[in-house]
C-alpha atoms as a PDB file:
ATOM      1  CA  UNK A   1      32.201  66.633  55.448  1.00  0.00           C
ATOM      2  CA  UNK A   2      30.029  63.311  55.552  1.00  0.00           C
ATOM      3  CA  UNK A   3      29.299  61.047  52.863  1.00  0.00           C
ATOM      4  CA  UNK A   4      25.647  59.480  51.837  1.00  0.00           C
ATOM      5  CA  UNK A   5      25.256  56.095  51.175  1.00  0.00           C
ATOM      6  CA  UNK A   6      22.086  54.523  49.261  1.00  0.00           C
ATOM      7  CA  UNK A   7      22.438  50.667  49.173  1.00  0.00           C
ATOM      8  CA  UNK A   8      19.765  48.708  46.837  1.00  0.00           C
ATOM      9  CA  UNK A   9      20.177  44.862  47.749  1.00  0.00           C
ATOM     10  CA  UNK A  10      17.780  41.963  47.170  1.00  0.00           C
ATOM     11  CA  UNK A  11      14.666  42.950  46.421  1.00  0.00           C
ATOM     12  CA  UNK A  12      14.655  40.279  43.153  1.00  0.00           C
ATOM     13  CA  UNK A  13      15.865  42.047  40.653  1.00  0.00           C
ATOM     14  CA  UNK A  14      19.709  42.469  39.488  1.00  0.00           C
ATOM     15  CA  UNK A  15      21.194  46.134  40.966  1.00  0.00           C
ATOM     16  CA  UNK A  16      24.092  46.301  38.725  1.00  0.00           C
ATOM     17  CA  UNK A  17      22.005  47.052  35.749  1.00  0.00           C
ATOM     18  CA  UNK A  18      23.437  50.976  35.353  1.00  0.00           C
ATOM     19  CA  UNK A  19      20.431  51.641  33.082  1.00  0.00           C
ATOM     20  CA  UNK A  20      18.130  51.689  36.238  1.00  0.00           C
ATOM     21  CA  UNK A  21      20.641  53.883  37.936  1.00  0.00           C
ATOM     22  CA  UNK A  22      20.750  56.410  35.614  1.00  0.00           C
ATOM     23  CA  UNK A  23      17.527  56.693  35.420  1.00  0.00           C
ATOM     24  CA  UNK A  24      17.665  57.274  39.463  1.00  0.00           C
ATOM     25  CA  UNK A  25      20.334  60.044  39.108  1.00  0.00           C
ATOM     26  CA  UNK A  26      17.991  61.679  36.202  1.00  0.00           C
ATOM     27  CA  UNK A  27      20.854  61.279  33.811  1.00  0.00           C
ATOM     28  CA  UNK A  28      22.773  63.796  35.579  1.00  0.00           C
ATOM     29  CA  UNK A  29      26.254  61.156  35.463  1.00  0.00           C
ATOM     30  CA  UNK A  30      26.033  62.671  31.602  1.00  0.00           C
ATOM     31  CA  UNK A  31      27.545  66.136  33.128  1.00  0.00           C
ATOM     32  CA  UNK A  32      30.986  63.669  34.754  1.00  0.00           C
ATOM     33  CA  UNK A  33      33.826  62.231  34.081  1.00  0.00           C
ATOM     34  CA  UNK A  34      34.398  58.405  35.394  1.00  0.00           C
ATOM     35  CA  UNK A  35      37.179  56.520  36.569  1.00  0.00           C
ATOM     36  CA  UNK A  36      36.470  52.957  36.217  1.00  0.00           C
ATOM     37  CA  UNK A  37      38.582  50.494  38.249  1.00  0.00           C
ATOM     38  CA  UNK A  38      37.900  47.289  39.552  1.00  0.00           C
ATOM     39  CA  UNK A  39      35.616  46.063  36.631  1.00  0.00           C
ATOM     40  CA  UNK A  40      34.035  42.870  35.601  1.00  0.00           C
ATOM     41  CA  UNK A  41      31.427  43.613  32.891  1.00  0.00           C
ATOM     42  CA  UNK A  42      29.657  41.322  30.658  1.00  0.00           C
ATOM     43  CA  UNK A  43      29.004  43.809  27.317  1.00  0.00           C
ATOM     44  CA  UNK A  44      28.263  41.841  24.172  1.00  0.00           C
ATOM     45  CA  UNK A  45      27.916  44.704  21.977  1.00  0.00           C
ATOM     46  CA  UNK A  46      31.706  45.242  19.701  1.00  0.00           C
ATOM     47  CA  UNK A  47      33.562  47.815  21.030  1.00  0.00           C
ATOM     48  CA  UNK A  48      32.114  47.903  25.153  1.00  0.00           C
ATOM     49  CA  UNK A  49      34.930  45.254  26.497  1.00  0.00           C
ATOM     50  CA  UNK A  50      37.126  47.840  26.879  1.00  0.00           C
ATOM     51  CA  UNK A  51      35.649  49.072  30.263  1.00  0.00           C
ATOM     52  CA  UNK A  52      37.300  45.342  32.207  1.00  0.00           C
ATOM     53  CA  UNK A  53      40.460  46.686  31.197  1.00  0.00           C
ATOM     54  CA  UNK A  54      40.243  48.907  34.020  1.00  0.00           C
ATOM     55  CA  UNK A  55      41.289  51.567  34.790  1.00  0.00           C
ATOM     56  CA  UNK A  56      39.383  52.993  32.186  1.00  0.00           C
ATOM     57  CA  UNK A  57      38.824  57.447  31.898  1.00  0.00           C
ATOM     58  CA  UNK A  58      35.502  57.793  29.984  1.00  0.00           C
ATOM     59  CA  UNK A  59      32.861  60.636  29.840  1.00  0.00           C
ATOM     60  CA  UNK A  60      29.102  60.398  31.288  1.00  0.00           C
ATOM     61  CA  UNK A  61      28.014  61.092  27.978  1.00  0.00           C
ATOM     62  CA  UNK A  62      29.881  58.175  26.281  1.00  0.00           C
ATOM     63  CA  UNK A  63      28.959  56.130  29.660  1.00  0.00           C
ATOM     64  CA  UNK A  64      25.310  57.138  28.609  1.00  0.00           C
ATOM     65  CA  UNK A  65      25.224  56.751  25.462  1.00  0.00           C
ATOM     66  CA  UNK A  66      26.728  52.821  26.128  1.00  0.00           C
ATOM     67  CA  UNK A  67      24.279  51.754  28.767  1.00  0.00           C
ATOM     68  CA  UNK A  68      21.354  52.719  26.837  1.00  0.00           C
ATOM     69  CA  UNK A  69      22.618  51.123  23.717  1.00  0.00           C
ATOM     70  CA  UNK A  70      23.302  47.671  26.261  1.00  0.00           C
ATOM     71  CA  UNK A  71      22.395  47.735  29.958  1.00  0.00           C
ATOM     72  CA  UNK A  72      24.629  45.211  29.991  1.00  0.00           C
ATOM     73  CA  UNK A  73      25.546  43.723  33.685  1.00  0.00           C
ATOM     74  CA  UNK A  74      27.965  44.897  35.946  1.00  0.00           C
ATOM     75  CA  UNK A  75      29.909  42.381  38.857  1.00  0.00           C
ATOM     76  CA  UNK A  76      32.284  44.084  40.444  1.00  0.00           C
ATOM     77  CA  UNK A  77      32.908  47.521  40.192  1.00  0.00           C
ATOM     78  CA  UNK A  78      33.744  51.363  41.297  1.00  0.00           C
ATOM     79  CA  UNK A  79      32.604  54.096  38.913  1.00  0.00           C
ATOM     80  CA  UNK A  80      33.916  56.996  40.186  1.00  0.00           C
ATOM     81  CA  UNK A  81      32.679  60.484  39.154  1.00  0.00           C
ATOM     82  CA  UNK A  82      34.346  63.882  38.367  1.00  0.00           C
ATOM     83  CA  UNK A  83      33.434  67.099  37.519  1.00  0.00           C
ATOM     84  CA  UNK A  84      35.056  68.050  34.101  1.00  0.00           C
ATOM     85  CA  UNK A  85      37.490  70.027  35.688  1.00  0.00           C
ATOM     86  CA  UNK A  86      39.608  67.354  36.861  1.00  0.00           C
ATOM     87  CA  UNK A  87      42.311  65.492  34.695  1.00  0.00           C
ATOM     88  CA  UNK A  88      42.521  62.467  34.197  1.00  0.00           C
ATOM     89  CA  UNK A  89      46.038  62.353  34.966  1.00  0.00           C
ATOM     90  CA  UNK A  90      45.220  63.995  37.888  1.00  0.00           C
ATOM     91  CA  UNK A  91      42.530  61.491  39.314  1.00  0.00           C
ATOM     92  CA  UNK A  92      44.484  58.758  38.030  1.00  0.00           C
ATOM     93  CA  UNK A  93      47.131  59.578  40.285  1.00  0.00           C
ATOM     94  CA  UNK A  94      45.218  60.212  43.330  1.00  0.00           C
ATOM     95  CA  UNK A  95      43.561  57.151  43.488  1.00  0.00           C
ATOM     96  CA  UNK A  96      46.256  54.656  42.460  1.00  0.00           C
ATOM     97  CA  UNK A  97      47.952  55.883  45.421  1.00  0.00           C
ATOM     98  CA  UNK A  98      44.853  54.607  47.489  1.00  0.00           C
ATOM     99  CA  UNK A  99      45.620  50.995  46.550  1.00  0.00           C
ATOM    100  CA  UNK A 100      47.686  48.518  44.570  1.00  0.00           C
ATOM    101  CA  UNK A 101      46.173  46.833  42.225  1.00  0.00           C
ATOM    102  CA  UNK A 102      44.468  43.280  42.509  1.00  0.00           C
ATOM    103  CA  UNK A 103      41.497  40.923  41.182  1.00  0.00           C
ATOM    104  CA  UNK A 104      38.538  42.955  40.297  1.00  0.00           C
ATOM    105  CA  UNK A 105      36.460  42.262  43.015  1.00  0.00           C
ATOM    106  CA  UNK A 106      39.538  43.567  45.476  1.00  0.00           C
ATOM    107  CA  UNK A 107      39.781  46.586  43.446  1.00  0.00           C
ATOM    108  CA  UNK A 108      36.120  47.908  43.800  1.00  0.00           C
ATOM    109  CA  UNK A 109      36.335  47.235  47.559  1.00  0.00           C
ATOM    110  CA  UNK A 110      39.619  49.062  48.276  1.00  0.00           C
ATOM    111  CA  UNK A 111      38.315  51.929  46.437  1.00  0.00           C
ATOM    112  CA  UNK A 112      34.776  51.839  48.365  1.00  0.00           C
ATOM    113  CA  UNK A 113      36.310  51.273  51.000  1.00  0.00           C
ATOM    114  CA  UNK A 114      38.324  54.892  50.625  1.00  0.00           C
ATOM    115  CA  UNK A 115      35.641  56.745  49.017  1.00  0.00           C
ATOM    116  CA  UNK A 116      36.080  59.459  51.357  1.00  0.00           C
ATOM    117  CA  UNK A 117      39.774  59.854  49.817  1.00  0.00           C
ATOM    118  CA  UNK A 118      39.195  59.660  46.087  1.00  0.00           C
ATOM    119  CA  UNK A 119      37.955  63.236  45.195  1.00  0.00           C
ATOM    120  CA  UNK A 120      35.046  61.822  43.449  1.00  0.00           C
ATOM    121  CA  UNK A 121      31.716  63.380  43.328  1.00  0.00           C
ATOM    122  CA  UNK A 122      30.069  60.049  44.219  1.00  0.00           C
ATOM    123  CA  UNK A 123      30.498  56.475  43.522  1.00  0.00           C
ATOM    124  CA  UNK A 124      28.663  53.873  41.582  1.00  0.00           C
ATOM    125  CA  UNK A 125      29.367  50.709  43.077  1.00  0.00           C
ATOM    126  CA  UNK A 126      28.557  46.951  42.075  1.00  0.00           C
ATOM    127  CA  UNK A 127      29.133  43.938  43.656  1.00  0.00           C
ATOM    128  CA  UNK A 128      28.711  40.558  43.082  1.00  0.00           C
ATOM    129  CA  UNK A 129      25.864  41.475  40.901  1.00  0.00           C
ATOM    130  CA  UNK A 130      23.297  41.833  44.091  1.00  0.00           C
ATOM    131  CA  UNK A 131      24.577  44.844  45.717  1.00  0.00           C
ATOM    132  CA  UNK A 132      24.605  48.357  44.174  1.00  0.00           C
ATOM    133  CA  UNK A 133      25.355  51.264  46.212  1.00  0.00           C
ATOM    134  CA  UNK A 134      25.196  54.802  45.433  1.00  0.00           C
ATOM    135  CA  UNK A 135      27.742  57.083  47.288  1.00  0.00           C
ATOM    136  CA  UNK A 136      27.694  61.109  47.494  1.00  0.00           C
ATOM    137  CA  UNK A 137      28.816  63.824  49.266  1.00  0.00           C
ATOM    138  CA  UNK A 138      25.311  65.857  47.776  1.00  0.00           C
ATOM    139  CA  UNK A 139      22.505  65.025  50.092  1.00  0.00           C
ATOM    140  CA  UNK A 140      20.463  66.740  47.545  1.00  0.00           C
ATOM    141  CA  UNK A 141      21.805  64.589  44.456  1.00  0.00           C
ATOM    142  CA  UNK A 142      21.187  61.239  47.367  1.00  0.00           C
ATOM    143  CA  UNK A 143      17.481  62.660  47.307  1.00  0.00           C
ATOM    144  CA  UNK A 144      16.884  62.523  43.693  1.00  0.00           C
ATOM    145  CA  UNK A 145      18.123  58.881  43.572  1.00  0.00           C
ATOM    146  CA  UNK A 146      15.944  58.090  46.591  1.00  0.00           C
ATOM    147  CA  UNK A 147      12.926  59.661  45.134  1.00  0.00           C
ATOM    148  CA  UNK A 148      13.801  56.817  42.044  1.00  0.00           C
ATOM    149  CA  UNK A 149      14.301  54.101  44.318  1.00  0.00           C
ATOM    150  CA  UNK A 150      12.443  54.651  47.437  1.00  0.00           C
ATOM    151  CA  UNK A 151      13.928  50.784  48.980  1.00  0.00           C
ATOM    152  CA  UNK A 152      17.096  52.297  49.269  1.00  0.00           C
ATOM    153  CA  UNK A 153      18.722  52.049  52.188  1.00  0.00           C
ATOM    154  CA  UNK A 154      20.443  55.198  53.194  1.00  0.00           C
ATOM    155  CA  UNK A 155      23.025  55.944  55.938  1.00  0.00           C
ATOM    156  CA  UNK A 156      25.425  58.509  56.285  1.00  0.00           C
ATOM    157  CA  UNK A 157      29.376  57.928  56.749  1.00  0.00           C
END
């Protein structure tokens, strides 16, 4: 099965807002789970530090509910999505076995890197606060984003 891949890079504005992609996905992220590893956030609401102490298990709802109380920036980072059905224990265990862990910024790219092996959904990914990329294995859910952000750049892996 083949993976989509929307990449939004340099067009002026700062991709690793999650606000914006949310609003691409039509807040479906709300009906997930996400594994967070590889973080470097910048929150200055009390209580939101806790995602850089990655990895972090936290619900699209709570996710949600977060980013529209701060769209607060993202630098590095994989946010990796689940359906409910899937433990965290589970996931946790499957995708520490992908890498060991390092700085944040090697995190995020070992776990891009083996997207294909996670189980997730799709992938959220930040980097370096110009890059955001968007990674599925639902060509339809790839649409929906596209429709959203129409500069995307898509491929397929």
């Amino acid at each position: 099965m083949a993976a989509w891949s929307a990449v939004l890079e340099t067009d002026g504005q700062y991709h690793n807002f999650l606000g914006r992609v949310f609003d691409a996905l039509e807040d479906r992220q709300r009906n997930y789970n996400f594994l967070l590893a590889g973080i470097e956030t910048y929150p200055t609401a009390p209580g939101f530090q806790f995602v850089n102490q990655a990895p972090v298990w936290i619900s699209g709802e709570e996710l949600t509910r977060m980013i529209r109380q701060e769209d607060f920036q993202w630098v590095w980072g994989a946010l990796l999505a689940f359906p409910p059905s899937c433990s965290r224990e589970e996931v946790l265990g499957s995708v520490r076995a992908l890498y060991v862990p390092e700085a944040p910024d090697q995190d995020s790219w070992h776990i891009r890197n083996r997207f294909l092996e996670t189980g997730a959904e799709f992938m959220i990914f930040a980097e370096d606060s110009t890059f955001t990329e968007f990674l599925t294995w639902d060509r339809e859910l790839l649409d929906v984003f596209c429709r959203h952000e129409p500069q995307a750049k898509v491929t397929k892996e």
